[in-house]
Protein backbone atom coordinates (compact mmCIF):
# COMPACT_ATOMS: atom_id res chain seq x y z
CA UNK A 1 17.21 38.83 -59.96
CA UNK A 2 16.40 35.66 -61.24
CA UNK A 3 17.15 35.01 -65.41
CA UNK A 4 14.23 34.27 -67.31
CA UNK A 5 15.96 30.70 -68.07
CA UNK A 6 16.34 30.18 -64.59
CA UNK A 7 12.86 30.75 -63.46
CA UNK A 8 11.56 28.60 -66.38
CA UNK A 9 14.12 25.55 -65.53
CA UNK A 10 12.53 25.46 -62.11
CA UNK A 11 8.82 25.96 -63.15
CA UNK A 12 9.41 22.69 -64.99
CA UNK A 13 11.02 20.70 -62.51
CA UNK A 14 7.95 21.40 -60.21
CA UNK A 15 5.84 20.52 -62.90
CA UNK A 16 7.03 17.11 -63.77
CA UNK A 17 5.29 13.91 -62.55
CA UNK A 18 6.64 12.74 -59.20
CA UNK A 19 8.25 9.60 -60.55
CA UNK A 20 9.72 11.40 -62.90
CA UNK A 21 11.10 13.74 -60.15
CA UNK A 22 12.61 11.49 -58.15
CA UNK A 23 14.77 9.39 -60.57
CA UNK A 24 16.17 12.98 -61.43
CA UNK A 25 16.95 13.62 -57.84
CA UNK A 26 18.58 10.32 -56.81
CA UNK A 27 20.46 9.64 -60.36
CA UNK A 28 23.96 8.95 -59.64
CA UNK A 29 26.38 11.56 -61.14
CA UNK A 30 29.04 9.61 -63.84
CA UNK A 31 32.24 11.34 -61.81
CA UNK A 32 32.77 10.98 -59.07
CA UNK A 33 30.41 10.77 -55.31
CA UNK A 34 27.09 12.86 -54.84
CA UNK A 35 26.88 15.04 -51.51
CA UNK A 36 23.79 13.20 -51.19
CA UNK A 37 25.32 9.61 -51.36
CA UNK A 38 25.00 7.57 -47.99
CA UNK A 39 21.74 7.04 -45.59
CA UNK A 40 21.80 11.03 -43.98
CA UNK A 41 22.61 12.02 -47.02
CA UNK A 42 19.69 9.99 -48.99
CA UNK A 43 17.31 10.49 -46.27
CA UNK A 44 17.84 14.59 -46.36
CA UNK A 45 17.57 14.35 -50.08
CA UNK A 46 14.11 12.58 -49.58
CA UNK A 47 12.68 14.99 -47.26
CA UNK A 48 13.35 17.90 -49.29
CA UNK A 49 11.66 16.25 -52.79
CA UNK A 50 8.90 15.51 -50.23
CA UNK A 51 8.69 19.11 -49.39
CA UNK A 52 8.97 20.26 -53.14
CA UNK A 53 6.71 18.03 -54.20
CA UNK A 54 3.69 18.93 -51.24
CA UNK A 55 4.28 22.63 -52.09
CA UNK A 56 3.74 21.95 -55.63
CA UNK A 57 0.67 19.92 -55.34
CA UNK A 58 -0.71 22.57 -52.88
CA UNK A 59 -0.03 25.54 -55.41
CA UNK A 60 -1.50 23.17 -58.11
CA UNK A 61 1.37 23.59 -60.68
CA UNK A 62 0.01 24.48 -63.85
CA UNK A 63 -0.85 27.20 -66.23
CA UNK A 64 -0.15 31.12 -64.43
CA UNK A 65 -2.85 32.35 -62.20
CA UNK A 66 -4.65 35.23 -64.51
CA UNK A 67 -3.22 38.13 -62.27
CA UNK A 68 0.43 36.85 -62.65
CA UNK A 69 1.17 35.80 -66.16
CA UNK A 70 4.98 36.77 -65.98
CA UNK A 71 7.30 33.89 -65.70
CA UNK A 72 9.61 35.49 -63.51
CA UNK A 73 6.36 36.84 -60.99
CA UNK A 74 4.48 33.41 -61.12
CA UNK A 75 8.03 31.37 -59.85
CA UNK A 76 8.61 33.61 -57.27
CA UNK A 77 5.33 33.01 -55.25
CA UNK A 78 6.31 29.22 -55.96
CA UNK A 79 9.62 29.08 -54.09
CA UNK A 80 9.62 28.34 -50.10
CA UNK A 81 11.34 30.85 -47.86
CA UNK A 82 14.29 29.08 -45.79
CA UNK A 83 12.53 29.03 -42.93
CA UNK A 84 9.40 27.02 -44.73
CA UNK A 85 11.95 24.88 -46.46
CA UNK A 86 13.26 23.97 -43.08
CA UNK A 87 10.26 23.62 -40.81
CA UNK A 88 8.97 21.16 -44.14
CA UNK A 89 11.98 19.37 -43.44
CA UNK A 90 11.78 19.11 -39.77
CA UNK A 91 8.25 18.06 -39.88
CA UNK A 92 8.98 15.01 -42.62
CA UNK A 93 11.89 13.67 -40.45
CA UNK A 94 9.61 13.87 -36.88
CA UNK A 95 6.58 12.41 -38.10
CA UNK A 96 7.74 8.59 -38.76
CA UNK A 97 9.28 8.86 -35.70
CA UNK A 98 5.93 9.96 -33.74
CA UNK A 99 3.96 7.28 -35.75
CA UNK A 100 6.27 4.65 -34.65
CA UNK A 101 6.73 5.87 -31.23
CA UNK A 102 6.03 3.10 -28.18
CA UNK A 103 2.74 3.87 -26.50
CA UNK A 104 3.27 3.98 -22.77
CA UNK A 105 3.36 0.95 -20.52
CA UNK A 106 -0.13 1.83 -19.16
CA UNK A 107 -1.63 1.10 -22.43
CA UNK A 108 0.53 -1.38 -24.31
CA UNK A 109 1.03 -4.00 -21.44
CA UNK A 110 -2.08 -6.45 -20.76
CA UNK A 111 -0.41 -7.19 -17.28
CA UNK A 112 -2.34 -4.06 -16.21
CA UNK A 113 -5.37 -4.51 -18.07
CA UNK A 114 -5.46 -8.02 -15.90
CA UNK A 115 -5.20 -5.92 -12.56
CA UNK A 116 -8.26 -3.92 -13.37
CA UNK A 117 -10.46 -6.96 -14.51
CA UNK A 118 -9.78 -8.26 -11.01
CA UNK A 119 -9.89 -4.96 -9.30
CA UNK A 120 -13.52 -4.96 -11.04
CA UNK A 121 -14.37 -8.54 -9.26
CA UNK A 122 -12.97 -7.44 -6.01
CA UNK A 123 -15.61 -4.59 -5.85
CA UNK A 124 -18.18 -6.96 -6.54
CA UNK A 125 -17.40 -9.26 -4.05
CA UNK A 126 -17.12 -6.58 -1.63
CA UNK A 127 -20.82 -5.14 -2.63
CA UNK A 128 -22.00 -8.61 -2.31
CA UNK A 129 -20.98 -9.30 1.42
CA UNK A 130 -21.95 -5.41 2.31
CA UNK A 131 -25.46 -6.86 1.10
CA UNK A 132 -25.57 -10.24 2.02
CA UNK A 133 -24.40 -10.17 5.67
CA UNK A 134 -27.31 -8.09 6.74
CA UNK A 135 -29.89 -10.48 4.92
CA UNK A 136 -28.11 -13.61 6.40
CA UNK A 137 -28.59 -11.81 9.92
CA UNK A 138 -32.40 -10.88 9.09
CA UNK A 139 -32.89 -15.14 8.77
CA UNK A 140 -30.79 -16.00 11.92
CA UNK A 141 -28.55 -17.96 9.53
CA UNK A 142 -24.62 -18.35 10.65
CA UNK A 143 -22.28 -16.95 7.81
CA UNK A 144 -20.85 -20.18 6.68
CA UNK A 145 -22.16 -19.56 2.94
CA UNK A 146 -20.79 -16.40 2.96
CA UNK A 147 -17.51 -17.24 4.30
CA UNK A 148 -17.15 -20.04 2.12
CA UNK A 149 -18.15 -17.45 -0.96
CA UNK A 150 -15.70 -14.95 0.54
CA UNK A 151 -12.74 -17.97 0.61
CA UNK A 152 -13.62 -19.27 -2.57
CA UNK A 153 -13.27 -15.58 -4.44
CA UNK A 154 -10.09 -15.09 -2.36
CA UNK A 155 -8.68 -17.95 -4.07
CA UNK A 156 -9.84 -16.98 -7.72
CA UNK A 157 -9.72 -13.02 -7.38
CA UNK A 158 -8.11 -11.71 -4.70
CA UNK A 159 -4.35 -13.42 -4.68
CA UNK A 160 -4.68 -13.36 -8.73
CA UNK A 161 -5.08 -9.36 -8.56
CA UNK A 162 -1.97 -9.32 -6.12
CA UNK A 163 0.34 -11.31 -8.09
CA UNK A 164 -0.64 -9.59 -11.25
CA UNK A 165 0.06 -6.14 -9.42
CA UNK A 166 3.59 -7.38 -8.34
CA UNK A 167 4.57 -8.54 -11.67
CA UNK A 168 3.12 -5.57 -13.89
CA UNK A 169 4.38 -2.83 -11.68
CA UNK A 170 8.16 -3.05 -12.50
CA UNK A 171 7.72 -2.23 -15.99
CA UNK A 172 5.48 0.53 -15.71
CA UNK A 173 8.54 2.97 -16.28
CA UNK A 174 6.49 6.04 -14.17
CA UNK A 175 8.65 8.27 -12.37
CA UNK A 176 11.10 7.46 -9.41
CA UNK A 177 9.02 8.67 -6.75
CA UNK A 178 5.22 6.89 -8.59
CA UNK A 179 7.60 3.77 -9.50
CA UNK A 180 8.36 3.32 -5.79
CA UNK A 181 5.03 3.48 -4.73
CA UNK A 182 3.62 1.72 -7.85
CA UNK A 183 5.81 -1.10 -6.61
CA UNK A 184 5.05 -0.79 -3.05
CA UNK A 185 1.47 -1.55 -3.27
CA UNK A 186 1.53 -5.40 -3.82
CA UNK A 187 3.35 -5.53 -0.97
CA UNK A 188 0.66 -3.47 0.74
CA UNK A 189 -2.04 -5.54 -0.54
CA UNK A 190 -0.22 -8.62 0.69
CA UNK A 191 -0.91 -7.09 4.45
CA UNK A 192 -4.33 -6.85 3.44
CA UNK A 193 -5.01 -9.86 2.84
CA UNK A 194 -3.70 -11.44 5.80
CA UNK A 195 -5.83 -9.65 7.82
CA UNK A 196 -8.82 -10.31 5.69
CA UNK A 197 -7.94 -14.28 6.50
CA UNK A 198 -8.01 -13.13 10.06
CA UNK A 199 -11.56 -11.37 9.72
CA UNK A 200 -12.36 -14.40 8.32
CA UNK A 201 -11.19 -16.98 10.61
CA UNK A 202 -13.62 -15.19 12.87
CA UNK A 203 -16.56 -14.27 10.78
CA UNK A 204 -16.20 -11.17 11.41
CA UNK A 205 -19.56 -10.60 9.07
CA UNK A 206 -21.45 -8.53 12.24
CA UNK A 207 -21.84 -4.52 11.22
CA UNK A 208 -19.06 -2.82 12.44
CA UNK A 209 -18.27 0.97 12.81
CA UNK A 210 -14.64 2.21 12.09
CA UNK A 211 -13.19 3.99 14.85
CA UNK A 212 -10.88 6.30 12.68
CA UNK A 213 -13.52 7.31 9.90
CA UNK A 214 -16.92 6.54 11.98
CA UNK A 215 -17.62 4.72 8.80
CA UNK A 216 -20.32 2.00 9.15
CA UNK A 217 -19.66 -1.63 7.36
CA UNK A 218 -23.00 -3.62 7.30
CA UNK A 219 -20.20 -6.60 6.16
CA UNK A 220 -18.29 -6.35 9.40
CA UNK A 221 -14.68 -6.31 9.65
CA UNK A 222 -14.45 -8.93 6.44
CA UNK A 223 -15.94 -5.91 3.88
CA UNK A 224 -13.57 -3.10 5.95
CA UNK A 225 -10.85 -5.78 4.53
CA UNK A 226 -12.35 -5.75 1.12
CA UNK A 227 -12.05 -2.08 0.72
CA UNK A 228 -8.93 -2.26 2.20
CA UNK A 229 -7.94 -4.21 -1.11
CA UNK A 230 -10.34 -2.29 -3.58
CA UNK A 231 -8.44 1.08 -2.74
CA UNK A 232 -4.76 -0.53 -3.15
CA UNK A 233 -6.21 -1.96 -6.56
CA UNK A 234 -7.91 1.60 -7.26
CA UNK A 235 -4.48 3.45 -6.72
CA UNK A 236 -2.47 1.29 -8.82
CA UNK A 237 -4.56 1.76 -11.68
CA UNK A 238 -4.69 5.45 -11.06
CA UNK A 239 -1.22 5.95 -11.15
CA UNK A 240 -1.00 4.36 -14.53
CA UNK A 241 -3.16 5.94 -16.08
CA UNK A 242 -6.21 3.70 -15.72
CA UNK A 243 -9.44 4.63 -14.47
CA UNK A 244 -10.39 2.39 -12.06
């Protein structure tokens, strides 16, 4: 059992101010070296006034609670169990290191954030020739416009969005078996667009039906290109961690 003296000493050194705390704690002893001298030492010494200090603020240090006017009662519902003492301590060592934790690659890097503004374009450019080929057919009008619009994205889109891909995907630090494939796909999207210069070295604008999906493309073999790209774009964002 606790002395009376005991219990008092410790009911006051809750109650003080938390300045007034803390120059006790780190005060340097006259003889000698603390146990607490050096930067584990320090830091351990920190965490546990920060854990003394929250428990007392909590309990609202003060004057007895009505129902437990002895000294010796009213300190002993103020004391932490070891097991509190030591989960306190474990949570005020963890948390600055979760606060200043890296965020991920996927959301800290604005390589990526570059692939999906073009990824956006690319599916616009591929709505716009699924929609414009058929109206250029219903006037009897060749597809040089469209080509020419097709080209001209190519050059301001398209091989952007593939060179942003191949630079962002080494440091995307996903697992061995995503990381391969993350880093696969510019390559991929490389193949597509040489055949999509193909498709449109021969206007390749009329409908066309795919033989392996039965999947009709009202922009011909150029928008089966497009898609082509718009998937390879829609899978690198998806594996990190971007919804395309």
């Amino acid at each position: 059992a606790r002395s009376p003296a005991v219990a008092e000493s410790r009911v006051w050194l809750l109650s003080l101010p938390p300045a007034a705390t803390m120059s006790l704690m780190t005060a340097r002893p006259p003889i000698g070296r603390c146990a607490f001298n050096g930067v584990l030492g320090r830091t351990l010494l920190c965490c546990v006034f920060l854990v003394f200090i929250s428990s007392s603020m909590a309990l609202q240090v003060g004057t007895p609670p009505f129902a437990c006017r002895d000294v010796k009662c009213y300190t002993r519902s103020l004391f932490l169990s070891r097991r509190q003492l030591l989960s306190g301590m474990a949570v005020s060592v963890a948390m600055p290191l979760i606060i200043n934790a890296p965020l991920p690659a996927s959301a800290s890097s604005s390589g990526f954030e570059q692939v999906a503004d073009l990824g956006a374009e690319a599916k616009a450019l591929r709505a716009a020739v699924r929609s414009g080929a058929p109206e250029t057919r219903a006037k009897s009008q060749g597809y040089a416009d469209l080509k020419s619009q097709v080209e001209k994205q190519k050059t301001a889109v398209l091989l952007p969005l593939q060179a942003a891909m191949a630079t962002a995907a080494p440091s995307a630090g996903l697992t061995a078996d995503n990381q391969k494939r993350l880093e696969l796909l510019p390559l991929l999207m490389k193949g597509h667009l040489l055949e999509l210069d193909q498709a449109l070295a021969e206007s390749k604008f009329d409908e066309y039906v795919s033989k392996t999906t039965k999947a009709t493309y009202t922009g011909g073999k150029v928008e089966r290109e497009l898609e082509e790209i718009e998937e390879t774009a829609d899978e690198f964002l998806e594996l990190i961690g971007i919804k395309p």
